[in-house]
C-alpha atoms as a PDB file:
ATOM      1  CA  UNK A   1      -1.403 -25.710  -1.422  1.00  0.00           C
ATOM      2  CA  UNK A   2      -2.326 -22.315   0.248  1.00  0.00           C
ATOM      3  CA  UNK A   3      -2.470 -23.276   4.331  1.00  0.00           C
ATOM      4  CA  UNK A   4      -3.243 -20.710   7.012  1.00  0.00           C
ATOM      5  CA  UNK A   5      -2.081 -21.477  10.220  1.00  0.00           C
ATOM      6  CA  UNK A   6      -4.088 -22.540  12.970  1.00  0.00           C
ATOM      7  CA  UNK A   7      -3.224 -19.252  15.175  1.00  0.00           C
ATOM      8  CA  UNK A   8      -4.972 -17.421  11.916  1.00  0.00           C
ATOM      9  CA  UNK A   9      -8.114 -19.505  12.053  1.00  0.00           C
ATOM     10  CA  UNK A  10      -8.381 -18.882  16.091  1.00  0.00           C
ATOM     11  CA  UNK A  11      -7.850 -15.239  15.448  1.00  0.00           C
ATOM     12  CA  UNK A  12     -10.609 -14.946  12.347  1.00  0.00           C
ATOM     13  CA  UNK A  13     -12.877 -16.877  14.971  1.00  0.00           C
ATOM     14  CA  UNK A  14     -12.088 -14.628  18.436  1.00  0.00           C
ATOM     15  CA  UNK A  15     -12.611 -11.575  15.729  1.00  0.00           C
ATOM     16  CA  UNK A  16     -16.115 -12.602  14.865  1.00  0.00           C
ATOM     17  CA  UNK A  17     -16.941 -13.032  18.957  1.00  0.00           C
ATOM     18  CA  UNK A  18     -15.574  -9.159  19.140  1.00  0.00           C
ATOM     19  CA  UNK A  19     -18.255  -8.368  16.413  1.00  0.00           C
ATOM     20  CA  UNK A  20     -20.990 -10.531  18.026  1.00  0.00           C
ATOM     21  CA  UNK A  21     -20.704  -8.320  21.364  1.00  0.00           C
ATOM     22  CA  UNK A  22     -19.552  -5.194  20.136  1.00  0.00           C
ATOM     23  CA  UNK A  23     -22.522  -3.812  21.843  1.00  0.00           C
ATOM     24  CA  UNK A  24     -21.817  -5.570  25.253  1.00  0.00           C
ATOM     25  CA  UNK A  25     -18.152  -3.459  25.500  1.00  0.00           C
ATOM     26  CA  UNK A  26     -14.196  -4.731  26.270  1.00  0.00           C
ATOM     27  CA  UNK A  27     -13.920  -8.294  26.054  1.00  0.00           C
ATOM     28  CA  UNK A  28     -11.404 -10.168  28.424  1.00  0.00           C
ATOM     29  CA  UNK A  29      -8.969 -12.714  27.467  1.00  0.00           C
ATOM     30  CA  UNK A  30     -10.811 -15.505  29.913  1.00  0.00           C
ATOM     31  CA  UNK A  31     -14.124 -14.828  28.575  1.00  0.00           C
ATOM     32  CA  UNK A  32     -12.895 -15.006  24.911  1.00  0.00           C
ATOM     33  CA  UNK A  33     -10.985 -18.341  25.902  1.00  0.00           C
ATOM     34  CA  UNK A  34     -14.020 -19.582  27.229  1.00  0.00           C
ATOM     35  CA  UNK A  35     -16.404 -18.914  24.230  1.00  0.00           C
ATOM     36  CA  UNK A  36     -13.411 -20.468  21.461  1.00  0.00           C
ATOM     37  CA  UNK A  37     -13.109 -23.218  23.800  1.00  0.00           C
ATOM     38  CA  UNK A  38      -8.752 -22.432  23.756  1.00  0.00           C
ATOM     39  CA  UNK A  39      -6.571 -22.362  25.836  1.00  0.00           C
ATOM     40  CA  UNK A  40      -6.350 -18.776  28.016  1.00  0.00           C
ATOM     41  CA  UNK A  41      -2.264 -18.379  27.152  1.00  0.00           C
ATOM     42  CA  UNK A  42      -3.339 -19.114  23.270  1.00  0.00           C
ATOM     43  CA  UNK A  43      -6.273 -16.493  23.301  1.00  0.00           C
ATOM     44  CA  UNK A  44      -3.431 -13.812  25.306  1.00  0.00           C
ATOM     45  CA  UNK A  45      -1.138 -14.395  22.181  1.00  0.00           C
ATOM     46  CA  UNK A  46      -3.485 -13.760  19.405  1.00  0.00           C
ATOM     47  CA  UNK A  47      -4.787 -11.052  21.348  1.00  0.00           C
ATOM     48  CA  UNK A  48      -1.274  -9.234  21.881  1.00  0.00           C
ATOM     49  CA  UNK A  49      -0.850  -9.619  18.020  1.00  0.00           C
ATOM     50  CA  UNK A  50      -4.255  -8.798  16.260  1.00  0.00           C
ATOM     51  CA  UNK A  51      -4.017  -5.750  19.096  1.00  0.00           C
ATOM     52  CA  UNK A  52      -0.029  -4.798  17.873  1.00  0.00           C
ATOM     53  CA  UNK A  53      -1.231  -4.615  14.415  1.00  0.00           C
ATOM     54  CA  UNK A  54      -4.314  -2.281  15.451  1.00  0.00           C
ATOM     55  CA  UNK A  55      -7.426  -4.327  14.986  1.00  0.00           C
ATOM     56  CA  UNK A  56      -7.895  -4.408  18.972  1.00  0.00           C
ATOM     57  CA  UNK A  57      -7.745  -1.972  21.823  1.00  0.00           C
ATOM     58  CA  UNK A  58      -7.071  -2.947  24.652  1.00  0.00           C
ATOM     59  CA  UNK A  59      -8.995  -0.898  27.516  1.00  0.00           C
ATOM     60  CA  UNK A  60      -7.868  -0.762  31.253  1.00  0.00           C
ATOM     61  CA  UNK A  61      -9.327  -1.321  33.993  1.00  0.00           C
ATOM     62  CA  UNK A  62     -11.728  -3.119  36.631  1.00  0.00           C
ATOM     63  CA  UNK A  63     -14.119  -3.441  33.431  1.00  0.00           C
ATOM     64  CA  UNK A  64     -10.961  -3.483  30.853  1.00  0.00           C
ATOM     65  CA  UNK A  65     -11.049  -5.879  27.951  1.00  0.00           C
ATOM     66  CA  UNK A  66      -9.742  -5.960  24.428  1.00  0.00           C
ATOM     67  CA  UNK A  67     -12.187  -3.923  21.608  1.00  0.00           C
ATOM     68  CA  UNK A  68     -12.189  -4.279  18.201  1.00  0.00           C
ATOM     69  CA  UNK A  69     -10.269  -0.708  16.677  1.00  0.00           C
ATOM     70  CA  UNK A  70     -12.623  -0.609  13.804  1.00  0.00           C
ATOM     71  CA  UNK A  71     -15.748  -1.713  12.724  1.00  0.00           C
ATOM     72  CA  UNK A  72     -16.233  -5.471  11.476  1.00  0.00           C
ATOM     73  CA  UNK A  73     -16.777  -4.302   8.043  1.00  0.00           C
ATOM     74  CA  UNK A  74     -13.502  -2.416   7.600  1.00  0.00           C
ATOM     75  CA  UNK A  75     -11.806  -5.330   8.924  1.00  0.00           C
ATOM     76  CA  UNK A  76      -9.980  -7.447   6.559  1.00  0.00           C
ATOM     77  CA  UNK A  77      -8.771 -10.736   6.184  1.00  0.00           C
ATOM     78  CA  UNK A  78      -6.215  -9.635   4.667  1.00  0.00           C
ATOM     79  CA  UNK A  79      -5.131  -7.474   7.761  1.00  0.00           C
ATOM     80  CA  UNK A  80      -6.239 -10.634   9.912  1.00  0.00           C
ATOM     81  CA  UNK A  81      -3.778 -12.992   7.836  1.00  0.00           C
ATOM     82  CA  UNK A  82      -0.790 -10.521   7.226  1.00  0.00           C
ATOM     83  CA  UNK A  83      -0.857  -9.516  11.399  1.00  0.00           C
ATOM     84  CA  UNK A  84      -0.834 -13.453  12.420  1.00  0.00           C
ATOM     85  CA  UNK A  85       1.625 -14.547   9.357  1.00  0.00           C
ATOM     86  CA  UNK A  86       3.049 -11.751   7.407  1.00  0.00           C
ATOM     87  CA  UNK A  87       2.666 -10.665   4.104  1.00  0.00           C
ATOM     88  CA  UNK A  88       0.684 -12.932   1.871  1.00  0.00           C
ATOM     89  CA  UNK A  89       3.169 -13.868  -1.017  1.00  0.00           C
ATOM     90  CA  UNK A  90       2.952 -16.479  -3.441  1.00  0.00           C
ATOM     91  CA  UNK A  91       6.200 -18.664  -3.794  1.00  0.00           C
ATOM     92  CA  UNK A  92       7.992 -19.615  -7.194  1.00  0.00           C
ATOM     93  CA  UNK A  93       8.033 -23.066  -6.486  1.00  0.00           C
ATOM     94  CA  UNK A  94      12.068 -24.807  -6.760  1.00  0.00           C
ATOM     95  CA  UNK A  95      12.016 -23.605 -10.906  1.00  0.00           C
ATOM     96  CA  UNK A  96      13.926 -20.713 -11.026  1.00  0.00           C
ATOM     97  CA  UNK A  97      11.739 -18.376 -12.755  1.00  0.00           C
ATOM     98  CA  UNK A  98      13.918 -15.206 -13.173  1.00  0.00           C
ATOM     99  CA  UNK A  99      15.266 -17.126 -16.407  1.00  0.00           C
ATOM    100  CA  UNK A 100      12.364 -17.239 -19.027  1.00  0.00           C
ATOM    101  CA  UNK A 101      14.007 -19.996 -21.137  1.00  0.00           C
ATOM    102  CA  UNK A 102      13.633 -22.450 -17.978  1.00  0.00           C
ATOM    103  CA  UNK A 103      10.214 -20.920 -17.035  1.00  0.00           C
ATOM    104  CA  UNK A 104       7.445 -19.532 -18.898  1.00  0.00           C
ATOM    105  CA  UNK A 105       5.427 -18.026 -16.233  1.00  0.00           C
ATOM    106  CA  UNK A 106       8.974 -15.644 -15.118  1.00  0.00           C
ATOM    107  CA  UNK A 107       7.873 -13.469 -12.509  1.00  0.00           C
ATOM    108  CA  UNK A 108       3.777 -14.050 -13.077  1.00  0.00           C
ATOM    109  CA  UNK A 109       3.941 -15.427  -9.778  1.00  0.00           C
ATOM    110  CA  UNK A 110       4.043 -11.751  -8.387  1.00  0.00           C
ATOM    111  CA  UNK A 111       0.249 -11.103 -10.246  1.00  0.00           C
ATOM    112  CA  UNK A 112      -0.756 -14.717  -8.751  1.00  0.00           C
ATOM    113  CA  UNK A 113      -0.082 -12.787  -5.181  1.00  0.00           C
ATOM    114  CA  UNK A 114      -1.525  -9.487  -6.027  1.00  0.00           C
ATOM    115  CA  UNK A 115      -5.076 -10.866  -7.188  1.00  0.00           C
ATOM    116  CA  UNK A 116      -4.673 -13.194  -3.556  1.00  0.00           C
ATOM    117  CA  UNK A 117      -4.297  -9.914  -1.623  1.00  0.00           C
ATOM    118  CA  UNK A 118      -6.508  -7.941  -3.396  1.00  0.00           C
ATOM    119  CA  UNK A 119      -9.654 -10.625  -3.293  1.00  0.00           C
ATOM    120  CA  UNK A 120      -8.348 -10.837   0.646  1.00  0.00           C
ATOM    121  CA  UNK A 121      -8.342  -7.345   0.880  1.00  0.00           C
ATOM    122  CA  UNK A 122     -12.040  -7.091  -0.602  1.00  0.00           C
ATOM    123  CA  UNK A 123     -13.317  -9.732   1.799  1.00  0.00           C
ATOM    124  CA  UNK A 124     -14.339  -8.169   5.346  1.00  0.00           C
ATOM    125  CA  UNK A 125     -15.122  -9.454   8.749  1.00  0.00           C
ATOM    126  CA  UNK A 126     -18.908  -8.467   8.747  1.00  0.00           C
ATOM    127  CA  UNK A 127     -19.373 -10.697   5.296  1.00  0.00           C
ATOM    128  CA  UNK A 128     -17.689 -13.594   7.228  1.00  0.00           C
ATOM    129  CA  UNK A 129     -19.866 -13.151   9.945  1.00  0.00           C
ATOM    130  CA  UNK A 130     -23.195 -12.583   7.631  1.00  0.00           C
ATOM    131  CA  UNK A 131     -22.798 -16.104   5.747  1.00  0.00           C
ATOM    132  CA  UNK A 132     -23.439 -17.902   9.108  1.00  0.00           C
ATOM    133  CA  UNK A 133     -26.415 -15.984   9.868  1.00  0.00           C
ATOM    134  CA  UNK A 134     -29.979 -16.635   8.454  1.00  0.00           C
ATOM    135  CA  UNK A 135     -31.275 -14.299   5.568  1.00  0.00           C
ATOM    136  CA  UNK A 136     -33.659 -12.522   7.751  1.00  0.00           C
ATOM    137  CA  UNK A 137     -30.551 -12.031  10.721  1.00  0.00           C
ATOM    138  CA  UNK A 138     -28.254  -9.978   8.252  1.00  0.00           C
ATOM    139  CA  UNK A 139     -27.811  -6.888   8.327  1.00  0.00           C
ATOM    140  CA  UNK A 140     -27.042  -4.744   5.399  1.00  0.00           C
END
């Protein structure tokens, strides 16, 4: 079974409130705990990281804040998932595959974790954001 972490689906989730108040300007870590509802030491981790793998910037300052580095639709999960947990790779299970007489598949498993990434890659903030929101709410 494919699994992403917990940290990853608090991170996909304080993304989207970026996107909901891009308009408002820097968010801070209290405010963001706040709205998730976690804990302000969780938020400050996921924070550091989704900023360290530049999809925040963080802003200084009496009115400093974290701000999303791009815009929600050329942010994706794939970036989200691969800055929280690392590359996205698709194991071989305990059959060792690199011997095609003891596994049929061999080294499939590598186009198994290319079509992954590449749906991943395809799949953006904004359209995560946009299937919660009423028809007449979306934007194009």
């Amino acid at each position: 079974m494919l699994r992403l972490g917990r940290m990853t689906d608090y991170a996909i989730a304080l993304l989207g409130y970026f996107a909901e108040k891009r308009d408002v300007g820097p968010c801070n870590t209290r405010e963001l705990a706040d709205d998730a509802g976690l804990p302000v030491t969780t938020t400050a981790k996921i924070l550091k990281q989704l900023s360290d793998h530049g999809l925040l910037m963080s802003q200084r300052g009496m009115r400093g804040g974290y701000v999303l580095a791009r815009p929600a639709t050329e942010i994706t999960v794939c970036e989200v998932i691969s800055a929280l947990e690392g590359p996205i790779e698709m194991t071989q299970g305990s059959i060792e595959c690199d011997d095609e007489t003891k596994c049929p598949i061999g080294r499939n498993f590598d186009l198994i974790t290319s079509v992954v990434n590449d749906a991943l890659a395809k799949l953006t903030l904004a359209q995560l954001l946009a299937v919660n929101r009423p028809e007449k709410e979306r934007k194009p």
